[in-house]
PDB file of N, CA and C in Angstrom:
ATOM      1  N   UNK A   1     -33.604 -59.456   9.979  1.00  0.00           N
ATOM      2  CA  UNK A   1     -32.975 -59.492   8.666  1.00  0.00           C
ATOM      3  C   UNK A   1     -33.221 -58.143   7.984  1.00  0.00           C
ATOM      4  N   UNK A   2     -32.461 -57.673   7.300  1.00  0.00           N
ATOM      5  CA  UNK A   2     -31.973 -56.652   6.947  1.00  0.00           C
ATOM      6  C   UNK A   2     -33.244 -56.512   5.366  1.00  0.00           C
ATOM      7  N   UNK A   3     -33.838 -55.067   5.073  1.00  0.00           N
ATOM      8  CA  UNK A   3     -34.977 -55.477   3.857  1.00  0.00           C
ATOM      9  C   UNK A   3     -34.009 -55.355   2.899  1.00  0.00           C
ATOM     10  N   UNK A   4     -34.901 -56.292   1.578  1.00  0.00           N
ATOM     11  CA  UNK A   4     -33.816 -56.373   0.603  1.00  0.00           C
ATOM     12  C   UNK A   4     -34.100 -54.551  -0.514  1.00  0.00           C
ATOM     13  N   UNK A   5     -32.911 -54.985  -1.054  1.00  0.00           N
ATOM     14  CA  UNK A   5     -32.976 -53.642  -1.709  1.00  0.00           C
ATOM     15  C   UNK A   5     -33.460 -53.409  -3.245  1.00  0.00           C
ATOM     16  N   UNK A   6     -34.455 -52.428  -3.216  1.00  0.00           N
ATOM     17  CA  UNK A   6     -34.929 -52.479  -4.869  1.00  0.00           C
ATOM     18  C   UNK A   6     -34.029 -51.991  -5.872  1.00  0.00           C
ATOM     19  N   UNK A   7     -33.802 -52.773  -6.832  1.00  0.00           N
ATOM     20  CA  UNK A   7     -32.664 -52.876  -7.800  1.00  0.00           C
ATOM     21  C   UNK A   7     -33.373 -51.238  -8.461  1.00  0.00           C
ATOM     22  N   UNK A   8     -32.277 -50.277  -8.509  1.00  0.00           N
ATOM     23  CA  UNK A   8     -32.579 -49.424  -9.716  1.00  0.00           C
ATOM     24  C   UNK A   8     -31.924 -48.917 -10.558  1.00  0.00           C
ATOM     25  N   UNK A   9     -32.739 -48.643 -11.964  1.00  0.00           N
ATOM     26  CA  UNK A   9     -32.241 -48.646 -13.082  1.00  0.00           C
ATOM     27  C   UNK A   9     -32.071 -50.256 -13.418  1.00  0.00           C
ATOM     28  N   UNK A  10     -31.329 -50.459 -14.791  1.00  0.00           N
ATOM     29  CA  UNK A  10     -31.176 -51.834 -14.890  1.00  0.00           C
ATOM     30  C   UNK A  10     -29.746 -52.477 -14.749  1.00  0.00           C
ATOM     31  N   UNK A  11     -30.344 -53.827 -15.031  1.00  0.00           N
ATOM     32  CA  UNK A  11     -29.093 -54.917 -14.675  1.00  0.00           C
ATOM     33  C   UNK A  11     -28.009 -54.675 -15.538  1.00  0.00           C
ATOM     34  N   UNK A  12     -26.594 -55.558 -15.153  1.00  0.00           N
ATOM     35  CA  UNK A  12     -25.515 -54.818 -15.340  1.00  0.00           C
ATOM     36  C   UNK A  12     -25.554 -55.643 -16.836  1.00  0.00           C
ATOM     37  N   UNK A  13     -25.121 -55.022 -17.883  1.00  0.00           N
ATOM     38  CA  UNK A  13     -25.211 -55.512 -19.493  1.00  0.00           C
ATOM     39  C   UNK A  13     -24.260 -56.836 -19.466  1.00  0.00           C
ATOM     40  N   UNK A  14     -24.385 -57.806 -20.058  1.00  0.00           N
ATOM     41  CA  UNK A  14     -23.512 -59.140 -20.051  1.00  0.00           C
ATOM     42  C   UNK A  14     -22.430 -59.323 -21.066  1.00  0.00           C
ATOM     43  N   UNK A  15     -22.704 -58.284 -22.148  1.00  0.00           N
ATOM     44  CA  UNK A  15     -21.940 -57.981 -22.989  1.00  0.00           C
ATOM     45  C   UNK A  15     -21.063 -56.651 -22.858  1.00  0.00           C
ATOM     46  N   UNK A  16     -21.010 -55.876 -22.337  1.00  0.00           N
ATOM     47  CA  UNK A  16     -20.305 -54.818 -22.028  1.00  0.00           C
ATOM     48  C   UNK A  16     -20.439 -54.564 -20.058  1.00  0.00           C
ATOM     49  N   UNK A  17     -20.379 -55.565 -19.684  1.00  0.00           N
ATOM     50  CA  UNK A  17     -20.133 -55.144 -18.347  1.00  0.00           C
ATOM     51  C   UNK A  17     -19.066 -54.225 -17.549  1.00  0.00           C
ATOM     52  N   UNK A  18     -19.275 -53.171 -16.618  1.00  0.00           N
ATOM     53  CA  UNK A  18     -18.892 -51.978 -16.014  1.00  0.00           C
ATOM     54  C   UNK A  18     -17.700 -52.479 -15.507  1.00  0.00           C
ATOM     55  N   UNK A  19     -16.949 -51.498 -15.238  1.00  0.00           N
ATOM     56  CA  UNK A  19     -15.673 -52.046 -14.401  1.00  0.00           C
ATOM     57  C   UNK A  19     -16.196 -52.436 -12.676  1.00  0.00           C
ATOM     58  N   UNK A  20     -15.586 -53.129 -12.074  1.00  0.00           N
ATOM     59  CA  UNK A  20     -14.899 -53.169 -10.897  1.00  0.00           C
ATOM     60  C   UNK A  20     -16.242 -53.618 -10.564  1.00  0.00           C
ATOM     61  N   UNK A  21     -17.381 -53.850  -9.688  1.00  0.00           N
ATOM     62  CA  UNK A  21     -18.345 -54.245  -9.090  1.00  0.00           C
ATOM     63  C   UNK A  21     -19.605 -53.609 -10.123  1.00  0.00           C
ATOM     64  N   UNK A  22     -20.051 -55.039 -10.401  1.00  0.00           N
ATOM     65  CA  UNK A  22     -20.864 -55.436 -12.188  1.00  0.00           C
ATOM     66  C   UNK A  22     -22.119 -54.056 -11.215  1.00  0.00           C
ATOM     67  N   UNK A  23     -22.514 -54.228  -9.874  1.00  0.00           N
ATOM     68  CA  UNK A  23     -23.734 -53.529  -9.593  1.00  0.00           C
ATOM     69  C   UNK A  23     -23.429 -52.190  -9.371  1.00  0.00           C
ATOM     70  N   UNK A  24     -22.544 -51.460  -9.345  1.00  0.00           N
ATOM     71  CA  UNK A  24     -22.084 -49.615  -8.397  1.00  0.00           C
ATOM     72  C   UNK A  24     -22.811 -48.984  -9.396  1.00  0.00           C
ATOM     73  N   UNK A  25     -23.269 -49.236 -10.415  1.00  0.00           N
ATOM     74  CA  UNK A  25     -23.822 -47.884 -11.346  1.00  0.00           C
ATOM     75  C   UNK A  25     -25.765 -48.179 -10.604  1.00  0.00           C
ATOM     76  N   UNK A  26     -26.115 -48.957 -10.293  1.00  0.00           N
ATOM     77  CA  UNK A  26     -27.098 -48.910  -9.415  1.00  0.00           C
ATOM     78  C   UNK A  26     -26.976 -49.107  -7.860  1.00  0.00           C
ATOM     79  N   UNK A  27     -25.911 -49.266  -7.291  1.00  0.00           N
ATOM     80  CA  UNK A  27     -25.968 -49.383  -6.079  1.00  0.00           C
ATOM     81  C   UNK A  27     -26.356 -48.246  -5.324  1.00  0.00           C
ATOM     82  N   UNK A  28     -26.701 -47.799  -4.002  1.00  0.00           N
ATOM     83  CA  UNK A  28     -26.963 -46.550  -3.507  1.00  0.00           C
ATOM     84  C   UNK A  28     -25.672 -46.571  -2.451  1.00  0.00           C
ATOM     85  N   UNK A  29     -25.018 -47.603  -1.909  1.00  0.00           N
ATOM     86  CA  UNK A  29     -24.189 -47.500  -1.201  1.00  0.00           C
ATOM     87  C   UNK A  29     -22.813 -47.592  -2.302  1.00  0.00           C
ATOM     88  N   UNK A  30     -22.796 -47.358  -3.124  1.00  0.00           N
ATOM     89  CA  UNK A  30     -21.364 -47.678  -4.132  1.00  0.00           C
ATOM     90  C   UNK A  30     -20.043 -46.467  -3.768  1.00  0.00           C
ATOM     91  N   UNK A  31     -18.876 -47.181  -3.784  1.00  0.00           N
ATOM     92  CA  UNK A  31     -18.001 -46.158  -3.257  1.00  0.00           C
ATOM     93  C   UNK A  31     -17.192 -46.196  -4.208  1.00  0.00           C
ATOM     94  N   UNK A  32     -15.671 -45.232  -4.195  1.00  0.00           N
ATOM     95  CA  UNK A  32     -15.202 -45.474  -5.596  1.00  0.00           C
ATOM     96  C   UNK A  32     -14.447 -46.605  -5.625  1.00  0.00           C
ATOM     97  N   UNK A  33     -13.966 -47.364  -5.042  1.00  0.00           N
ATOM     98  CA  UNK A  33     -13.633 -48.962  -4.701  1.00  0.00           C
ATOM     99  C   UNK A  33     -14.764 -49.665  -5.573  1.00  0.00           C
ATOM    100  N   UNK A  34     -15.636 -49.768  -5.618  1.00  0.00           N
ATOM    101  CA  UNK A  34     -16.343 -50.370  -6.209  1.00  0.00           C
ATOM    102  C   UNK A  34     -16.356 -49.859  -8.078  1.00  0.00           C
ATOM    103  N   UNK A  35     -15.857 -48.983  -8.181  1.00  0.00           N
ATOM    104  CA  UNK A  35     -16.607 -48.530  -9.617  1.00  0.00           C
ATOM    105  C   UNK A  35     -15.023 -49.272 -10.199  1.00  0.00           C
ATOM    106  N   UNK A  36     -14.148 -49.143  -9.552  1.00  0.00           N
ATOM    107  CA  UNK A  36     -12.665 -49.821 -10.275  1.00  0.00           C
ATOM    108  C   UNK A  36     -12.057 -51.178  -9.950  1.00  0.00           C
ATOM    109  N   UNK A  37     -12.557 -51.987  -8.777  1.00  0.00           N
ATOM    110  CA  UNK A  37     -12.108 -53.188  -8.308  1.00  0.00           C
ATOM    111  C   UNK A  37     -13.415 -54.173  -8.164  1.00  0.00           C
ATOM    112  N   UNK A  38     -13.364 -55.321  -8.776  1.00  0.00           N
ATOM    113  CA  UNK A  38     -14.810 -56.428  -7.919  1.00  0.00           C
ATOM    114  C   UNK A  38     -14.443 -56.548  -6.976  1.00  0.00           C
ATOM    115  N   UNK A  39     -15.819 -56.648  -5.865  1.00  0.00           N
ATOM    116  CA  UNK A  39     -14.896 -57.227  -4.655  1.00  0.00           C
ATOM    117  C   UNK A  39     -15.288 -58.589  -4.141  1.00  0.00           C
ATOM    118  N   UNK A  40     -14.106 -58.964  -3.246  1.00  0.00           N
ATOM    119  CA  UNK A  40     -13.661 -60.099  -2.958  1.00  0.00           C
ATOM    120  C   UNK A  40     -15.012 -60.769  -2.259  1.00  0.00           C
ATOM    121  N   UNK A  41     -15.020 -61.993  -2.380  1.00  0.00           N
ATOM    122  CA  UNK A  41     -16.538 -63.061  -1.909  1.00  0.00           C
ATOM    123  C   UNK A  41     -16.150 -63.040  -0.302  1.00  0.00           C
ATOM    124  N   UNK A  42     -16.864 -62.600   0.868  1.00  0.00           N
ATOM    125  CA  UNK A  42     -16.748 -62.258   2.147  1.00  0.00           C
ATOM    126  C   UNK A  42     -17.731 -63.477   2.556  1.00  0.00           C
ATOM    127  N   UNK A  43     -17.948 -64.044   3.665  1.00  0.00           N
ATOM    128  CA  UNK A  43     -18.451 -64.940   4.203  1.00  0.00           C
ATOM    129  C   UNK A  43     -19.223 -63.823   5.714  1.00  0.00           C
ATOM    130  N   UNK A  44     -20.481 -63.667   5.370  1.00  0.00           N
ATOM    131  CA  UNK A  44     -20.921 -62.592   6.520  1.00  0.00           C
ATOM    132  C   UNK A  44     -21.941 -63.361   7.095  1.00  0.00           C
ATOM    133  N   UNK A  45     -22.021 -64.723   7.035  1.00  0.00           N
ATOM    134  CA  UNK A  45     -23.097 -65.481   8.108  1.00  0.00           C
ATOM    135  C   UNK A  45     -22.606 -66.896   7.999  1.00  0.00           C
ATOM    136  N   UNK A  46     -22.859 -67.744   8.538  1.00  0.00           N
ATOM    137  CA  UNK A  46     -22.610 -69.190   8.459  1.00  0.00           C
ATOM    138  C   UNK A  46     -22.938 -69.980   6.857  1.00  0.00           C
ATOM    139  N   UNK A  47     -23.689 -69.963   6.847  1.00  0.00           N
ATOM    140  CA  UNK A  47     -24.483 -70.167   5.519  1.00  0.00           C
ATOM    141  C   UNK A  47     -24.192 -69.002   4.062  1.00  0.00           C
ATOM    142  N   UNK A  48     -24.153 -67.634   4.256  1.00  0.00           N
ATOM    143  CA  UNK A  48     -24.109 -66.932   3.555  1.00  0.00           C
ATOM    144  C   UNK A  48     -22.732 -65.872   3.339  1.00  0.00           C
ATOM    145  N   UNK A  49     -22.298 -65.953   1.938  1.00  0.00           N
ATOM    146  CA  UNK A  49     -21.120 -64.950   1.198  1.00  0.00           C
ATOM    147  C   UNK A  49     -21.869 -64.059   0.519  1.00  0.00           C
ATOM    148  N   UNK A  50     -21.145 -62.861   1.006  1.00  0.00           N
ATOM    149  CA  UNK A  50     -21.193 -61.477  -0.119  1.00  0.00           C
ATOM    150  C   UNK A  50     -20.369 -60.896  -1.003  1.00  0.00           C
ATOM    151  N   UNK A  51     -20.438 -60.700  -1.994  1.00  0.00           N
ATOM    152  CA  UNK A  51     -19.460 -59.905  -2.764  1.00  0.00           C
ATOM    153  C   UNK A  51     -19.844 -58.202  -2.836  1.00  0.00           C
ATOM    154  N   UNK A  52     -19.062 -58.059  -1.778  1.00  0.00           N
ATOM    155  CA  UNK A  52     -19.426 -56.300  -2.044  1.00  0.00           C
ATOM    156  C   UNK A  52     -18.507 -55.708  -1.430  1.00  0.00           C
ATOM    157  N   UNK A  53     -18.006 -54.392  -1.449  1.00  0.00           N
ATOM    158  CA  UNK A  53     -16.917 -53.319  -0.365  1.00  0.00           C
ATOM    159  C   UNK A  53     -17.390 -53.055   0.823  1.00  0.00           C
ATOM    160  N   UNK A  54     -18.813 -53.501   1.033  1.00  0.00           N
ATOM    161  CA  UNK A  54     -19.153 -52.684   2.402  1.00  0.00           C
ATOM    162  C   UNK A  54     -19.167 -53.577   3.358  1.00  0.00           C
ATOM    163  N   UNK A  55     -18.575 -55.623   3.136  1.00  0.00           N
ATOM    164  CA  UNK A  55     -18.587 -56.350   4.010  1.00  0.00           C
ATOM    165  C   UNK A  55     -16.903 -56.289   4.410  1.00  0.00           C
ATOM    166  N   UNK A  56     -15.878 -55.645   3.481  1.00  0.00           N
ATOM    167  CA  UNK A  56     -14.587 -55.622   4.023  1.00  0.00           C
ATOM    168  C   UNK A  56     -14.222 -54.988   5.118  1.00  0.00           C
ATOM    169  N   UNK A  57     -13.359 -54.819   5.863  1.00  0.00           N
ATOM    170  CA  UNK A  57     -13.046 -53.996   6.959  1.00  0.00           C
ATOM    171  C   UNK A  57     -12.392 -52.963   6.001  1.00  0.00           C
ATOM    172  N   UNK A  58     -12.842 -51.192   6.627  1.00  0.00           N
ATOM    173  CA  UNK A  58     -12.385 -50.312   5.649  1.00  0.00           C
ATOM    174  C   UNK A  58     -10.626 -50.124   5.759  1.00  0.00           C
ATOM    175  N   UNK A  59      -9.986 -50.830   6.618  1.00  0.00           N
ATOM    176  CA  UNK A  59      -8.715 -50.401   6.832  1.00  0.00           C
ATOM    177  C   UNK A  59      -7.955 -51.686   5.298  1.00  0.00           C
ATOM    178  N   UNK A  60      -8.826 -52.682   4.873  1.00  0.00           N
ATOM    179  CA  UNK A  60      -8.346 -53.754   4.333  1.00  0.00           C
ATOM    180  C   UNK A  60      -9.168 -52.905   3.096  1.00  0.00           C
ATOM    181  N   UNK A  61     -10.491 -52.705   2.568  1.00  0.00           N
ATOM    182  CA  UNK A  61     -10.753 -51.553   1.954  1.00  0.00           C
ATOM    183  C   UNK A  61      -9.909 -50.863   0.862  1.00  0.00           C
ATOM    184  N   UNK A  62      -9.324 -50.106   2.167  1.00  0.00           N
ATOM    185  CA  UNK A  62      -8.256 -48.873   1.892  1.00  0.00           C
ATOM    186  C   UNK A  62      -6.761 -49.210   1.314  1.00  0.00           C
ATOM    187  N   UNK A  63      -6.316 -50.776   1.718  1.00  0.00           N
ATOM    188  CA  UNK A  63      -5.528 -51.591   1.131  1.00  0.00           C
ATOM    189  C   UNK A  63      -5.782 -51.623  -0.285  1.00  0.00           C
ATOM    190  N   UNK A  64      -7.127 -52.098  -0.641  1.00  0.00           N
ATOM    191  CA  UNK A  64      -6.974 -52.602  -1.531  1.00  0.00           C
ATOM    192  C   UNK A  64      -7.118 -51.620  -2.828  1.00  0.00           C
ATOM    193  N   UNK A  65      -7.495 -50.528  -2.471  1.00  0.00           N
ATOM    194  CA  UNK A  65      -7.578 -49.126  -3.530  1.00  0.00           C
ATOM    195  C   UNK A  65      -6.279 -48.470  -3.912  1.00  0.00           C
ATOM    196  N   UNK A  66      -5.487 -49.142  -2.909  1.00  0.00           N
ATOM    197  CA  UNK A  66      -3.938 -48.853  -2.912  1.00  0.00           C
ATOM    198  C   UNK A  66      -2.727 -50.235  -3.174  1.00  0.00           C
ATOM    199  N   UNK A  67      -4.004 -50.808  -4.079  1.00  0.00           N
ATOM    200  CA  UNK A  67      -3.153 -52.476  -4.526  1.00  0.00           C
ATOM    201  C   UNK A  67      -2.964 -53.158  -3.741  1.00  0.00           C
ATOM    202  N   UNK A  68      -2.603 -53.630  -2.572  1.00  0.00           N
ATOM    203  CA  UNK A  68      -2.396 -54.101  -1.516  1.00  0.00           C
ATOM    204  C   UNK A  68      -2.836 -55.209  -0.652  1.00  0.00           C
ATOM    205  N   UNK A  69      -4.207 -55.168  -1.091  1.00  0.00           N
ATOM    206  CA  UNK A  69      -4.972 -56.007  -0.486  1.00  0.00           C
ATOM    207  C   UNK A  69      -5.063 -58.047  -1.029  1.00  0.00           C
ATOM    208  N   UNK A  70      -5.201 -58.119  -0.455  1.00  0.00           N
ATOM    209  CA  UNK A  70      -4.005 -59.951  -1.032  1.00  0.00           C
ATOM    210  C   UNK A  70      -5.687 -60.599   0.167  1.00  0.00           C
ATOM    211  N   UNK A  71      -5.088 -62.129  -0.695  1.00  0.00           N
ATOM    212  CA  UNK A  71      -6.254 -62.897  -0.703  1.00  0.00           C
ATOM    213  C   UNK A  71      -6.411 -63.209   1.325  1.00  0.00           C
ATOM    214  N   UNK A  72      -5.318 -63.216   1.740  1.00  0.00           N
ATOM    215  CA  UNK A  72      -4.948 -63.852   2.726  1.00  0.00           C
ATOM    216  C   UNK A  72      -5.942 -62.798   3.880  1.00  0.00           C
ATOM    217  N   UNK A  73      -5.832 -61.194   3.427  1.00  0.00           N
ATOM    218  CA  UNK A  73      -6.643 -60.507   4.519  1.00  0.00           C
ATOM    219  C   UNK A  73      -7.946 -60.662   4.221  1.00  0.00           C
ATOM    220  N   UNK A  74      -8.385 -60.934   3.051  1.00  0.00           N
ATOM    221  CA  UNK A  74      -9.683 -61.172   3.369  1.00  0.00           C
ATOM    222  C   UNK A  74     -10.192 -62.263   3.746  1.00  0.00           C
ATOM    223  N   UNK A  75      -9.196 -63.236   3.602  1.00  0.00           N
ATOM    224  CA  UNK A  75      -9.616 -65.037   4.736  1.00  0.00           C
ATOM    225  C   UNK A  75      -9.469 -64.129   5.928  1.00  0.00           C
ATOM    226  N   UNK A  76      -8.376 -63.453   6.576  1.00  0.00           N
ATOM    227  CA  UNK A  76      -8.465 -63.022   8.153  1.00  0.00           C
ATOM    228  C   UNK A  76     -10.481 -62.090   8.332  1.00  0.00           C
ATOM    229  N   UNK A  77     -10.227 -61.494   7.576  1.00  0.00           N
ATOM    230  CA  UNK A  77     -11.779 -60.683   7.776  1.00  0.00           C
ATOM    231  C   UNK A  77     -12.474 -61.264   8.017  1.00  0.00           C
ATOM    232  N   UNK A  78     -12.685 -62.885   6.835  1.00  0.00           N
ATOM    233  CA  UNK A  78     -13.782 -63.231   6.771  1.00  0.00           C
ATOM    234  C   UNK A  78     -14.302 -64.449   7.993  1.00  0.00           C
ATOM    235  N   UNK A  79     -12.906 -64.238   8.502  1.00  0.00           N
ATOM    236  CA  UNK A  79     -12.887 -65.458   9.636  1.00  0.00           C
ATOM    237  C   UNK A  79     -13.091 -64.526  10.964  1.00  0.00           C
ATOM    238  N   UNK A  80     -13.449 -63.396  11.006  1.00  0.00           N
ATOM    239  CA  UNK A  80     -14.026 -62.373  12.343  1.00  0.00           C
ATOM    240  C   UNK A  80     -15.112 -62.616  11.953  1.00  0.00           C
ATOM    241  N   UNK A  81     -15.885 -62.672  10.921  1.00  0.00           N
ATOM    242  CA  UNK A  81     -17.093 -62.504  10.904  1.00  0.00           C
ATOM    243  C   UNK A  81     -17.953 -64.034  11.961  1.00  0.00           C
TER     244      UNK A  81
END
């Protein structure tokens, strides 16, 4: 299992929350997909969903920075996993 990651800086404000993915202003992996879109709830284990850009496939990704990306490819993604 993968170590978990230490949150830095602080949590995302509840009253003025950031655009597009509430965590990219602390994330270390944040891309610009993340600072303008939330992303979609991914299913990356039997038991466990993620909401983040780095569980999408980058070609579906790249869709979606370019509007494109629809609910249906990320059921296909999430059903490779």
């Amino acid at each position: 299992q993968p170590p978990a990651l230490a949150g830095q800086g602080a949590p995302p404000s509840l009253l003025a929350p950031p655009s597009g993915c509430r965590f990219h202003p602390r994330c270390p992996f944040a891309m610009d997909v993340c600072k303008r879109k939330a992303p979609p709830s991914v299913a990356v284990a039997p038991d466990h969903v993620a909401a983040c850009w780095l569980h999408v496939d980058p070609a579906e990704r790249q869709a979606s920075d370019n509007g494109s990306l629809t609910s249906a490819s990320v059921e296909k993604e999430t059903q490779k996993r």
